[in-house]
N, C-alpha and C. Protein backbone atom coordinates (compact mmCIF):
# COMPACT_ATOMS: atom_id res chain seq x y z
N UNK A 1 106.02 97.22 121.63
CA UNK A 1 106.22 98.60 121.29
C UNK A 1 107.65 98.84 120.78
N UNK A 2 108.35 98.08 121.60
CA UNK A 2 109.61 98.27 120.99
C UNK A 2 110.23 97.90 119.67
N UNK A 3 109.12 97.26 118.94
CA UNK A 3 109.55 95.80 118.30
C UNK A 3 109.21 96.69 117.35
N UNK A 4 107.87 97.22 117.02
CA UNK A 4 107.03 98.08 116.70
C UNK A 4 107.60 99.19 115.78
N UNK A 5 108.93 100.25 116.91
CA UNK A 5 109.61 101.28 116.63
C UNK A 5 110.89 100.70 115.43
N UNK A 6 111.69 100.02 116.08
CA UNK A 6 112.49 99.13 115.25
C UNK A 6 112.28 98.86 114.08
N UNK A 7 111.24 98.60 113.94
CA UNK A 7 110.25 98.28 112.61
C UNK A 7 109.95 98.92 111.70
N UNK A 8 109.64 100.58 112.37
CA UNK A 8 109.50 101.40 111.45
C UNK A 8 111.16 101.75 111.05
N UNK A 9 111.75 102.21 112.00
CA UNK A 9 113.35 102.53 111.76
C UNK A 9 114.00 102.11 110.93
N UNK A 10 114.19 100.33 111.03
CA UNK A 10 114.97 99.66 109.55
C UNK A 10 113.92 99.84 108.55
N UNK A 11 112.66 99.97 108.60
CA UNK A 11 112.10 100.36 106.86
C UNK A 11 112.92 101.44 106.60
N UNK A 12 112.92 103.10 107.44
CA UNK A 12 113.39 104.26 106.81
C UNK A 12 114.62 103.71 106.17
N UNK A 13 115.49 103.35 107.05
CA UNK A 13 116.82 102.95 106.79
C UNK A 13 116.86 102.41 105.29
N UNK A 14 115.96 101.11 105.66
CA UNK A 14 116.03 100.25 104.51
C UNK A 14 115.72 101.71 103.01
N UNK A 15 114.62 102.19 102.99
CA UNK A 15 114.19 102.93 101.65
C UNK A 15 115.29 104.26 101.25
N UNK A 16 116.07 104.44 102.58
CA UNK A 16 116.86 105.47 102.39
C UNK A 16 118.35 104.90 101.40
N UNK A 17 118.53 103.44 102.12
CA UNK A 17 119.67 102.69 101.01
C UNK A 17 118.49 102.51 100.06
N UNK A 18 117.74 102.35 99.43
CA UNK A 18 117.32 101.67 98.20
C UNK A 18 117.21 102.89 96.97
N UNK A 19 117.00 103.86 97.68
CA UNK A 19 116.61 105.67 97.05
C UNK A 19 118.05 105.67 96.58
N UNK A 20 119.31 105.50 97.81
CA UNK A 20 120.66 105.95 97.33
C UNK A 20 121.17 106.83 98.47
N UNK A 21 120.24 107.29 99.26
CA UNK A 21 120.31 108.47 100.08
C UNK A 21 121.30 108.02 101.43
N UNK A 22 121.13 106.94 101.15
CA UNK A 22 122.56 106.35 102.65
C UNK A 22 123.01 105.03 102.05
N UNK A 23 124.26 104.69 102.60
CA UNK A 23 125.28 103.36 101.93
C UNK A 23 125.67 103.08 103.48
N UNK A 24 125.26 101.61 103.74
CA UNK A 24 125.85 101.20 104.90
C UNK A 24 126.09 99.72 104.63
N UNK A 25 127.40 99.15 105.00
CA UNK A 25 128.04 97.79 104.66
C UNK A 25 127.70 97.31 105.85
N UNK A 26 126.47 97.06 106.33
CA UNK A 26 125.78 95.83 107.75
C UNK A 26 124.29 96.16 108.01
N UNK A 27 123.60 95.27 108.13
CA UNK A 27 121.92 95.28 108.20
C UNK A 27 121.36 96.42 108.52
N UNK A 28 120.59 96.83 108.22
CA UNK A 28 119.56 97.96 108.45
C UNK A 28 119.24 98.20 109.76
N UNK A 29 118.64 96.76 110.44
CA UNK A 29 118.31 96.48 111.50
C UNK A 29 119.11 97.00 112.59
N UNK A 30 120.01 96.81 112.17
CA UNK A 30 121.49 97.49 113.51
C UNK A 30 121.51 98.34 113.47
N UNK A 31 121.65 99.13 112.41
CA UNK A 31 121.47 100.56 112.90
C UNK A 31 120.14 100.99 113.72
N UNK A 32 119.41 100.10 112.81
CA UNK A 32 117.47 100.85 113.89
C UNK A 32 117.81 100.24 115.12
N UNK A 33 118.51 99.26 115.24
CA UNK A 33 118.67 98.94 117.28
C UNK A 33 119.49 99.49 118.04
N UNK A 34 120.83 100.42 117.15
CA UNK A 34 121.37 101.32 117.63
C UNK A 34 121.04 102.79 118.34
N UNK A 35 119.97 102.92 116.52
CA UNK A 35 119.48 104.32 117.07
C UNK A 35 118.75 104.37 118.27
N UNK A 36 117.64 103.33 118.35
CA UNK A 36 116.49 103.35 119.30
C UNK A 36 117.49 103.37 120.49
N UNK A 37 118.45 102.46 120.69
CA UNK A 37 119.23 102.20 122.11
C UNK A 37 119.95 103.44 122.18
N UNK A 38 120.11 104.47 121.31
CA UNK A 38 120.90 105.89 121.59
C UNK A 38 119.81 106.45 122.70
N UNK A 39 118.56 106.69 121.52
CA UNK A 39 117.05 107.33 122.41
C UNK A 39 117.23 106.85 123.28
N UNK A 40 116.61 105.44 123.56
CA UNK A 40 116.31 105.26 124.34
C UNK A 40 117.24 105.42 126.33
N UNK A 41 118.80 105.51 125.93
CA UNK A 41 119.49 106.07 127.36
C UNK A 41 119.56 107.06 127.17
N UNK A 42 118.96 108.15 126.35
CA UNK A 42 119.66 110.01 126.09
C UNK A 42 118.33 110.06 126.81
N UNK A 43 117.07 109.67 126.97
CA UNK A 43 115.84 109.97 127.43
C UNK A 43 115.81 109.27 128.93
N UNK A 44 116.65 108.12 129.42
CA UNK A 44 116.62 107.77 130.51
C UNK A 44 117.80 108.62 131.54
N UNK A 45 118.86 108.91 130.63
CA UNK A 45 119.73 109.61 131.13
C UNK A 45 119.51 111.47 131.64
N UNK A 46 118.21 111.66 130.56
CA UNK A 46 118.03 113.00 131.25
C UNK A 46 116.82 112.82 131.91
N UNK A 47 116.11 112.07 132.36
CA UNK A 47 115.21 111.56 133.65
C UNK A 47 115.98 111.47 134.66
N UNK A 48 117.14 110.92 134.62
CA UNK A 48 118.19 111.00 135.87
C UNK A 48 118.57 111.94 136.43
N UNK A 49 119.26 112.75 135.04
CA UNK A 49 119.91 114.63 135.49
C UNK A 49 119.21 115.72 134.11
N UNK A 50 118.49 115.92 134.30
CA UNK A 50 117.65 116.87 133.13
C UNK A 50 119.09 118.29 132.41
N UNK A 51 119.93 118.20 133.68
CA UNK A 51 121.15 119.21 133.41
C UNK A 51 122.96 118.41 132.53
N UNK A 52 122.47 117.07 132.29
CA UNK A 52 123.19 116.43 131.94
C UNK A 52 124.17 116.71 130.55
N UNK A 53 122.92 117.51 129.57
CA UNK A 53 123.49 117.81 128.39
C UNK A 53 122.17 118.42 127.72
N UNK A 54 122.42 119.28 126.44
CA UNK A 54 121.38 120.19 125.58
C UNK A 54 120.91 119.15 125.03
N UNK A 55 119.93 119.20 124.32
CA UNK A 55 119.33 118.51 123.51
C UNK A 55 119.58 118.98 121.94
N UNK A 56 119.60 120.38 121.88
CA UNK A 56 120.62 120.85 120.34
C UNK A 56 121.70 120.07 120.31
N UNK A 57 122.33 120.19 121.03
CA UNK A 57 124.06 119.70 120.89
C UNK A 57 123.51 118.28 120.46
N UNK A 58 123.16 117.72 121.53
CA UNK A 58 122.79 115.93 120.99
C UNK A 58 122.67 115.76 119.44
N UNK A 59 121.27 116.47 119.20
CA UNK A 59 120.81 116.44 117.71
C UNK A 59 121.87 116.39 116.71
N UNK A 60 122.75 117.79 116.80
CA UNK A 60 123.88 118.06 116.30
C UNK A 60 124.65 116.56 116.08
N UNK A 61 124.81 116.36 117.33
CA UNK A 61 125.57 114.80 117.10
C UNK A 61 125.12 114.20 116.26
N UNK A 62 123.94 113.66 116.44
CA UNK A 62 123.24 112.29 115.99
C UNK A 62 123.32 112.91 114.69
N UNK A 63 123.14 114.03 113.68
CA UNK A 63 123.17 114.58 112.90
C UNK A 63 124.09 114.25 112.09
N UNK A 64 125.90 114.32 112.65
CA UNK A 64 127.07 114.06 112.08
C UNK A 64 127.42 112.84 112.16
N UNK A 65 126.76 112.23 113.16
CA UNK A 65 126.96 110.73 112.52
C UNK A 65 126.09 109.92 111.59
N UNK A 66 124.76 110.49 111.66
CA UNK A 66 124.10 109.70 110.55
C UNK A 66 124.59 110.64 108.96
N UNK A 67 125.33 111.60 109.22
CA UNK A 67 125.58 112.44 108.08
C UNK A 67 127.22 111.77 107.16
N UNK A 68 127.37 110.71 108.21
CA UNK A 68 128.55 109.74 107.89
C UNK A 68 128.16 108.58 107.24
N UNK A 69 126.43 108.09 107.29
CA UNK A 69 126.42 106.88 106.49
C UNK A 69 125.91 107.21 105.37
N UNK A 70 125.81 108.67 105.01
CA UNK A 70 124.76 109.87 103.75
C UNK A 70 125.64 109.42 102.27
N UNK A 71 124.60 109.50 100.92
CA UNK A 71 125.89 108.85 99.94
C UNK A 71 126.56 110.68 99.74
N UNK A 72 125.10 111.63 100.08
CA UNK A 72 125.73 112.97 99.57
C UNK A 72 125.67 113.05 100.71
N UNK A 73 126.80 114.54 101.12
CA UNK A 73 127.25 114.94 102.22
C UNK A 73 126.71 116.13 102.76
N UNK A 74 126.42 117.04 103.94
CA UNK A 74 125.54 117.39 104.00
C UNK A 74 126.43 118.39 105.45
N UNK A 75 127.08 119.42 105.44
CA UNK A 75 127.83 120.29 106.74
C UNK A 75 126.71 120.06 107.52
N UNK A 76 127.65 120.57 108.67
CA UNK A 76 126.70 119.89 110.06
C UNK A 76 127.87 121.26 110.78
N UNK A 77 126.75 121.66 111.76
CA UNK A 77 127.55 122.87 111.91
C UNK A 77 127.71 122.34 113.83
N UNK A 78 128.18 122.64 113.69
CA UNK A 78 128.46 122.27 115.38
C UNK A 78 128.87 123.13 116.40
């Protein structure tokens, strides 16, 4: 399953560099094992403390940083 998710992730990745729509200087793959490993402790971490942090705010995050590997740029309001 995990292998699975990953899988789909570096395709987006991958078609999003091939379109133009993101520029990243290291494998696709890393980022899809990054992202999933973000999910995957932001979802174990609020199983732990559900009061830990918003889930807007998060988004927001994950937002401005994938809005850092974008070729066009894209405000991110925070």
């Amino acid at each position: 399953m995990v292998a699975e998710r990953q899988r789909v992730l570096r395709e987006w990745v991958e078609e999003a560099v091939t379109i133009g729509e993101m520029s990243i200087d290291f494998p696709p793959n890393a980022l899809a094992a990054l992202l999933l490993a973000i999910s995957d402790g932001l979802v174990l971490h609020y199983a732990l403390d559900p009061h830990a942090f918003r889930w807007g705010k998060i988004s927001k995050a994950v937002d401005g940083m994938l809005d850092g590997f974008a070729t066009q740029r894209h405000p991110v309001n925070v």
